[in-house]
Structures are given as C-alpha cells and as structure tokens.
PDB file of N, CA and C in Angstrom:
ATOM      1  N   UNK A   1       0.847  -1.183   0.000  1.00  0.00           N
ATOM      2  CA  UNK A   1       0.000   0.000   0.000  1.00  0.00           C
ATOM      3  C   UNK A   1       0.889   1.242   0.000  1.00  0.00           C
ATOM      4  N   UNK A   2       0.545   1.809  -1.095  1.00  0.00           N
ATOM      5  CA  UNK A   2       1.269   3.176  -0.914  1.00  0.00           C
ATOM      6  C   UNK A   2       0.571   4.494  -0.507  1.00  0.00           C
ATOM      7  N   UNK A   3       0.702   4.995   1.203  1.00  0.00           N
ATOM      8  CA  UNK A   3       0.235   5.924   1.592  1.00  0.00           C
ATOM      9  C   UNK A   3       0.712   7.533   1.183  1.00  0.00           C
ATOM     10  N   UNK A   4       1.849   7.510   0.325  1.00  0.00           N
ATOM     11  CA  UNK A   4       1.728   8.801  -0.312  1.00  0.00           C
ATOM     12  C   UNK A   4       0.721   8.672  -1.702  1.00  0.00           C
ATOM     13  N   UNK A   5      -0.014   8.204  -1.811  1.00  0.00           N
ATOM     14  CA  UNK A   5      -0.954   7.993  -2.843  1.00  0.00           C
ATOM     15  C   UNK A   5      -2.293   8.394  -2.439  1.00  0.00           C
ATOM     16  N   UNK A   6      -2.425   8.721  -1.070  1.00  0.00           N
ATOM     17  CA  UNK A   6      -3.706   8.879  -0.387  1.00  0.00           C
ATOM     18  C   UNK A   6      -4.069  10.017  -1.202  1.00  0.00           C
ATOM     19  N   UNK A   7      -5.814   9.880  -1.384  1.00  0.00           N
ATOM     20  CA  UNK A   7      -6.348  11.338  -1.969  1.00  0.00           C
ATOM     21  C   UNK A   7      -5.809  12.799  -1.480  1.00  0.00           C
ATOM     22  N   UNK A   8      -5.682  12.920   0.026  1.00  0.00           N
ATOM     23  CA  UNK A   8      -5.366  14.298   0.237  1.00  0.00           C
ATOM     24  C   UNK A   8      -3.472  13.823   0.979  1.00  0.00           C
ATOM     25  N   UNK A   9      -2.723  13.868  -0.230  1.00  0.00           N
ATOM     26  CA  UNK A   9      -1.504  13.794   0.966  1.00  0.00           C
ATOM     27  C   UNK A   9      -0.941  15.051   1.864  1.00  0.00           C
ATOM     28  N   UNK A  10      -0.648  14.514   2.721  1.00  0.00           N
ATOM     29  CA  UNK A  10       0.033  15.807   3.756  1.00  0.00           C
ATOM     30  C   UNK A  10       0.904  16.501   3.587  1.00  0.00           C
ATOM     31  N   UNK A  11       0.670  18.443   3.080  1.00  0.00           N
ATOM     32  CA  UNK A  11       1.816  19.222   2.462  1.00  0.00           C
ATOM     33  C   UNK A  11       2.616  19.820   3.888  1.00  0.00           C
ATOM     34  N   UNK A  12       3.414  19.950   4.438  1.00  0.00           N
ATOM     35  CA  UNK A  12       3.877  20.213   5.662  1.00  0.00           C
ATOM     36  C   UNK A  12       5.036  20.768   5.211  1.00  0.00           C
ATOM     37  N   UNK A  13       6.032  21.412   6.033  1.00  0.00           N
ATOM     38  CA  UNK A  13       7.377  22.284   6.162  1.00  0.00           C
ATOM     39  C   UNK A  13       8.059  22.484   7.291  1.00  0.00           C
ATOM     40  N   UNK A  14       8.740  21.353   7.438  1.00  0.00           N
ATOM     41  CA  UNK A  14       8.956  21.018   8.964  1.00  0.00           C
ATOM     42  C   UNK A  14      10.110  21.859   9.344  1.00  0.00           C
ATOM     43  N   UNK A  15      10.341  22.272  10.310  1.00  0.00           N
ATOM     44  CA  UNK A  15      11.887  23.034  10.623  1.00  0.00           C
ATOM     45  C   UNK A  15      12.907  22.270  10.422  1.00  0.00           C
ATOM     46  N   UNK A  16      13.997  22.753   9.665  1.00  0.00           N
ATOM     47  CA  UNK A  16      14.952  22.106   9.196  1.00  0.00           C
ATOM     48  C   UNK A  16      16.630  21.194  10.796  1.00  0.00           C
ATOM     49  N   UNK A  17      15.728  21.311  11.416  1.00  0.00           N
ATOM     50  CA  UNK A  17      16.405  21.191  12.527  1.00  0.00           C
ATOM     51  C   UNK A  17      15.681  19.975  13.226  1.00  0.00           C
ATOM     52  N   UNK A  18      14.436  19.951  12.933  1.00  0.00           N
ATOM     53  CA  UNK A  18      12.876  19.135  13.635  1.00  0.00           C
ATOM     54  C   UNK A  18      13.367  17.544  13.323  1.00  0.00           C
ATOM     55  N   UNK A  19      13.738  17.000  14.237  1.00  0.00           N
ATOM     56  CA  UNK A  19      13.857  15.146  13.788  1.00  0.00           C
ATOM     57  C   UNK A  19      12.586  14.940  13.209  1.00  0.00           C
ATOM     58  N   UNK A  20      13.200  14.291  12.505  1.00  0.00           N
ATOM     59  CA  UNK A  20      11.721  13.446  11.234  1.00  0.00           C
ATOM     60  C   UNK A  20      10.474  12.734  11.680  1.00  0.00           C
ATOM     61  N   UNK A  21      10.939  11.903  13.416  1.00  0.00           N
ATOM     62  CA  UNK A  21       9.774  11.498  13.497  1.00  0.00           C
ATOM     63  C   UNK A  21       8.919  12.050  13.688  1.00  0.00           C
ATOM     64  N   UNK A  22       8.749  13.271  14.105  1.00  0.00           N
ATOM     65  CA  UNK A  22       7.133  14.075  14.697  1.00  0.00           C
ATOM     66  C   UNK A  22       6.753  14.216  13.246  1.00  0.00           C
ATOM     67  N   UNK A  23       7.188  14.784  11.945  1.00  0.00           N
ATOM     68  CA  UNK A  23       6.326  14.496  11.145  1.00  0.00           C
ATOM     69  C   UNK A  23       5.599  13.235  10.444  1.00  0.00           C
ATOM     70  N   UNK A  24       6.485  12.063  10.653  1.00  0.00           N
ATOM     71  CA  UNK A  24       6.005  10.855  10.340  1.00  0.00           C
ATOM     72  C   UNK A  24       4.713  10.163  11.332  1.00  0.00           C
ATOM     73  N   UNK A  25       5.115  11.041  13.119  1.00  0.00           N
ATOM     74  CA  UNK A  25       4.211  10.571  13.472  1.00  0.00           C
ATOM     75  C   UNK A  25       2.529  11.787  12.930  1.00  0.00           C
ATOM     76  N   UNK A  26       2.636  13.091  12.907  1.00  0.00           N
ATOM     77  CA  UNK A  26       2.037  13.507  12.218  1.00  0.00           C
ATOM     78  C   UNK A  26       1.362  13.335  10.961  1.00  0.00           C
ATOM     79  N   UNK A  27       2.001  12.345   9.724  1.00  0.00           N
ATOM     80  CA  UNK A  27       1.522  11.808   8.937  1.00  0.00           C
ATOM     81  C   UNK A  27       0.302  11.205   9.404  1.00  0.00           C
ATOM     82  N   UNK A  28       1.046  10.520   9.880  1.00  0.00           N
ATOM     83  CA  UNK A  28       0.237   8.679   9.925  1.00  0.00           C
ATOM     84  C   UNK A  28      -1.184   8.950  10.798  1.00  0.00           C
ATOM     85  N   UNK A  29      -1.029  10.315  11.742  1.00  0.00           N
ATOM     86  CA  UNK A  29      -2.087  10.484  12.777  1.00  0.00           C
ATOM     87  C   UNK A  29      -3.180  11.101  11.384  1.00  0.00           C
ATOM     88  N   UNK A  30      -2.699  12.361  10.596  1.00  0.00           N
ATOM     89  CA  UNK A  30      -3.667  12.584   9.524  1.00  0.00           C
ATOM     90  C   UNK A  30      -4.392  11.999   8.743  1.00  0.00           C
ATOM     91  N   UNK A  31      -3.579  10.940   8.116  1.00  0.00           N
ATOM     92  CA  UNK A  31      -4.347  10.170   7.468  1.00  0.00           C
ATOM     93  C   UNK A  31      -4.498   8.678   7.808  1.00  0.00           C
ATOM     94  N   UNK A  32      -5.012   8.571   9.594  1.00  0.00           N
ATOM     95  CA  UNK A  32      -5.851   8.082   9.861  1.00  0.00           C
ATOM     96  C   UNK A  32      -5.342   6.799  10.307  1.00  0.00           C
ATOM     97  N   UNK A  33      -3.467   6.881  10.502  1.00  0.00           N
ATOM     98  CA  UNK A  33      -2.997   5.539   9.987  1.00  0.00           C
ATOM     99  C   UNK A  33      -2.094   5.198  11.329  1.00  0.00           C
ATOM    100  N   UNK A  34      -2.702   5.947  12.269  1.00  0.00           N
ATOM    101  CA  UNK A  34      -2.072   5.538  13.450  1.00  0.00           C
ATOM    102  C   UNK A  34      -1.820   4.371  14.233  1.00  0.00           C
ATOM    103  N   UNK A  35      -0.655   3.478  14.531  1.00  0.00           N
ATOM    104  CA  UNK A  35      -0.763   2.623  15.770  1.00  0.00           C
ATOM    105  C   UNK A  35      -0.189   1.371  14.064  1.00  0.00           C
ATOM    106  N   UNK A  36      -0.331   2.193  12.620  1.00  0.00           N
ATOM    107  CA  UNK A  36       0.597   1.396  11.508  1.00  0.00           C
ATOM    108  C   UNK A  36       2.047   1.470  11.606  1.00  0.00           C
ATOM    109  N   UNK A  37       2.737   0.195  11.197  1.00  0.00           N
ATOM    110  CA  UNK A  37       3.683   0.485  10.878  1.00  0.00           C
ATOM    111  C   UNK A  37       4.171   0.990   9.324  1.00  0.00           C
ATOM    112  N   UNK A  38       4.550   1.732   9.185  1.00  0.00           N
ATOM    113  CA  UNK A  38       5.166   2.156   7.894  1.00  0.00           C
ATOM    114  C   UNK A  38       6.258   2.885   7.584  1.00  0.00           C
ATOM    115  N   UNK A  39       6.977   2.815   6.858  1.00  0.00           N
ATOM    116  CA  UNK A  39       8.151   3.241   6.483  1.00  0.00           C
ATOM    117  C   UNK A  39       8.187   4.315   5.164  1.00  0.00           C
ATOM    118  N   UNK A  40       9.179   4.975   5.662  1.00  0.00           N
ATOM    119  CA  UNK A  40       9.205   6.296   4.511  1.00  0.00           C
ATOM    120  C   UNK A  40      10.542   6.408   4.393  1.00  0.00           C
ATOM    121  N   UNK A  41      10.580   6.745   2.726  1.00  0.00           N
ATOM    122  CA  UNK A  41      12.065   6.562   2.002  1.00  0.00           C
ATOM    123  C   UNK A  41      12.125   8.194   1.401  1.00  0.00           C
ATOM    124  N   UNK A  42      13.210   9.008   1.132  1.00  0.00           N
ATOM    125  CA  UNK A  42      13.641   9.859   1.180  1.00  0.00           C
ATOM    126  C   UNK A  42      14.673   9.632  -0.412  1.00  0.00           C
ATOM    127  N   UNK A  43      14.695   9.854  -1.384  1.00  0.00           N
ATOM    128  CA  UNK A  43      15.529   9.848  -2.560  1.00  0.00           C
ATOM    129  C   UNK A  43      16.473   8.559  -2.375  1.00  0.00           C
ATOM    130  N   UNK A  44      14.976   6.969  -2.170  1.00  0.00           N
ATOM    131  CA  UNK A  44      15.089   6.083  -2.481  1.00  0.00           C
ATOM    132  C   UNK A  44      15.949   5.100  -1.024  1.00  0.00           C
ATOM    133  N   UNK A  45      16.010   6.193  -0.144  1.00  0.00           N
ATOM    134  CA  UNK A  45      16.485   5.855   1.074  1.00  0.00           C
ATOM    135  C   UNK A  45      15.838   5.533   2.335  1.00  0.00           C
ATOM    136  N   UNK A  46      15.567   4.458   3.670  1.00  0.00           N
ATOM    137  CA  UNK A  46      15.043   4.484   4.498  1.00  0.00           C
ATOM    138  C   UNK A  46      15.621   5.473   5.303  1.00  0.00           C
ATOM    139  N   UNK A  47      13.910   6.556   5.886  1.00  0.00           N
ATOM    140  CA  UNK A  47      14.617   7.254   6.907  1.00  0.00           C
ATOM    141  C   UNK A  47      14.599   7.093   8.141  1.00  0.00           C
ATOM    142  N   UNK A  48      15.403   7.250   8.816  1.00  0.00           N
ATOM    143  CA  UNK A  48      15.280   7.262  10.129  1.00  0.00           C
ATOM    144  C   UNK A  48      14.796   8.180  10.862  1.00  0.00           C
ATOM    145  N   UNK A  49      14.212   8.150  11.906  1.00  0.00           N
ATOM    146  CA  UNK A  49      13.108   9.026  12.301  1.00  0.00           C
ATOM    147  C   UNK A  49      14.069  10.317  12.995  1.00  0.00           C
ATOM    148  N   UNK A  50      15.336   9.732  13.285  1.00  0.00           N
ATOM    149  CA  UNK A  50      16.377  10.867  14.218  1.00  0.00           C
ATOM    150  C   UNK A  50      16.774  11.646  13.770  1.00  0.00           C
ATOM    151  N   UNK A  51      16.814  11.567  12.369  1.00  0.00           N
ATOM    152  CA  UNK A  51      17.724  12.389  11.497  1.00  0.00           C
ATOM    153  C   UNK A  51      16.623  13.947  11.332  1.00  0.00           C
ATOM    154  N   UNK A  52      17.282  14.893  10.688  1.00  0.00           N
ATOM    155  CA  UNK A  52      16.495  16.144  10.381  1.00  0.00           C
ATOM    156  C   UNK A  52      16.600  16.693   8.926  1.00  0.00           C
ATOM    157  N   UNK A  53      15.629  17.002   7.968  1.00  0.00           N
ATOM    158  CA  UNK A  53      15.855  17.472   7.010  1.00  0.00           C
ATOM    159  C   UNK A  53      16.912  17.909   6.717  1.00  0.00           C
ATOM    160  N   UNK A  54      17.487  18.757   7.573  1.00  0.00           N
ATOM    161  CA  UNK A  54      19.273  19.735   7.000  1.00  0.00           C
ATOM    162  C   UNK A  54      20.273  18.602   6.997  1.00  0.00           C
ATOM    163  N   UNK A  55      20.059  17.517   8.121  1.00  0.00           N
ATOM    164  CA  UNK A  55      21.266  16.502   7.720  1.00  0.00           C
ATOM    165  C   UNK A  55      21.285  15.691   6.450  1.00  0.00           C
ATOM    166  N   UNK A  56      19.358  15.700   5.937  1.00  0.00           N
ATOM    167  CA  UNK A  56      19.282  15.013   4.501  1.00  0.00           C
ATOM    168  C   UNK A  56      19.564  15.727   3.412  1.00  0.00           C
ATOM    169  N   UNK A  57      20.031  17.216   3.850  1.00  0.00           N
ATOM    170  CA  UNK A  57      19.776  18.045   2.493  1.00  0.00           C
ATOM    171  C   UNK A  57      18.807  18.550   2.053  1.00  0.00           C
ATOM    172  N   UNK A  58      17.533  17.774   2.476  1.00  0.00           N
ATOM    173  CA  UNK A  58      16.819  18.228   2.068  1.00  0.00           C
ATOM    174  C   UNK A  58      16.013  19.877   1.699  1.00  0.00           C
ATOM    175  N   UNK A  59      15.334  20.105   0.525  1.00  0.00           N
ATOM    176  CA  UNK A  59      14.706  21.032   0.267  1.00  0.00           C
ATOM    177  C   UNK A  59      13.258  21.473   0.277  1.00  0.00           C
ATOM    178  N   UNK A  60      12.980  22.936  -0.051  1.00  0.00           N
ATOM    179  CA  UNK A  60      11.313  22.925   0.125  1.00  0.00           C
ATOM    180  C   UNK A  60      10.872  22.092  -0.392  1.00  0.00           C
ATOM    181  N   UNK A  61      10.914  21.645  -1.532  1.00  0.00           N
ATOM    182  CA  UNK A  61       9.647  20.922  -2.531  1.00  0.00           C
ATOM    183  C   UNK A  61      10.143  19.527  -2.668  1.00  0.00           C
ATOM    184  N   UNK A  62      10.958  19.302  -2.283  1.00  0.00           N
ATOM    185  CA  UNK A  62      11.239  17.487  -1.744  1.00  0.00           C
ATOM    186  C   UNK A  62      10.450  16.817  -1.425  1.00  0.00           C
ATOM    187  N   UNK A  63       9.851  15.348  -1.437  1.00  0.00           N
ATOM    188  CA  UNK A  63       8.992  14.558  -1.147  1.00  0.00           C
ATOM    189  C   UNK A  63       9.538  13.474  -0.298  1.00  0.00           C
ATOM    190  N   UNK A  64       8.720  13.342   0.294  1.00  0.00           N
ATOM    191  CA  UNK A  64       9.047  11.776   0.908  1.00  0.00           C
ATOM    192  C   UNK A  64       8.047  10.922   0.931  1.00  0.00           C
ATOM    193  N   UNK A  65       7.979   9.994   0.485  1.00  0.00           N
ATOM    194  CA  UNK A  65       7.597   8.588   0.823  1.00  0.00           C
ATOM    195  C   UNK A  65       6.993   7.931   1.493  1.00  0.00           C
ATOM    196  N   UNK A  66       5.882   7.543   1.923  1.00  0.00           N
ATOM    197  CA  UNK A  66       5.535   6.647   2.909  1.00  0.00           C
ATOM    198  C   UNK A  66       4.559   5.365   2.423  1.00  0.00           C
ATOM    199  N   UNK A  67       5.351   4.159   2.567  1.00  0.00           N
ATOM    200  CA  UNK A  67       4.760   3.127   2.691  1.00  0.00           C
ATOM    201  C   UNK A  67       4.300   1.622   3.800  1.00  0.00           C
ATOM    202  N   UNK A  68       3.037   1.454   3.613  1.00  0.00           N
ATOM    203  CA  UNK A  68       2.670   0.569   4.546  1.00  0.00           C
ATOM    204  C   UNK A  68       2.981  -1.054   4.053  1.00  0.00           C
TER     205      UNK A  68
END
C-alpha cells in the first residue's frame, strides 16, 4: 500500500532542525494511519526518524515517501 498515494496527501514544512519522526508521526495520525507500521524513504532511502531534514539536504519541494 502506498500511503503517499492517499487522496489528500500531507503538504507540511517542517523546521529544518525538527527530527523526522514528529512528522512521520504527524503523517500517519492525519491520514488516519495511526498505531501502523510504515516506512518512509527519502531519494530512495530508508529514513530514520532521528535524522532532520538539513542533515538530509533536504529542500522545500522534496517529497518523501511513505509506505505501509
């Protein structure tokens, strides 16, 4: 199941400092998918929830991934 496929996916802009999991757990609470396990890949990469956008590089309009 691919939950970035959901009808409304979640547009967010997390602080570039913010560890990843509060938005992953934020995902999963939006669309409904709480208490799932799922994993989200980052330019084909598993992320880890510790890490923070600035250590991925990441940019505004970057996507990530989430699958159940």
């Amino acid at each position: 199941m691919c939950a970035a496929c959901a009808p409304t996916p979640l547009t967010t802009h997390p602080w570039q400092a913010e560890p990843l999991h509060r938005l992953m757990e934020r995902y999963q609470e939006a669309m409904g998918l709480s208490g799932r396990q799922l994993r989200f890949f980052f330019d084909g990469q598993r992320l880890a929830g510790t890490r923070t956008p600035e250590q991925l590089g990441m940019e505004p309009d970057d996507v990530i991934e989430a699958w159940a």
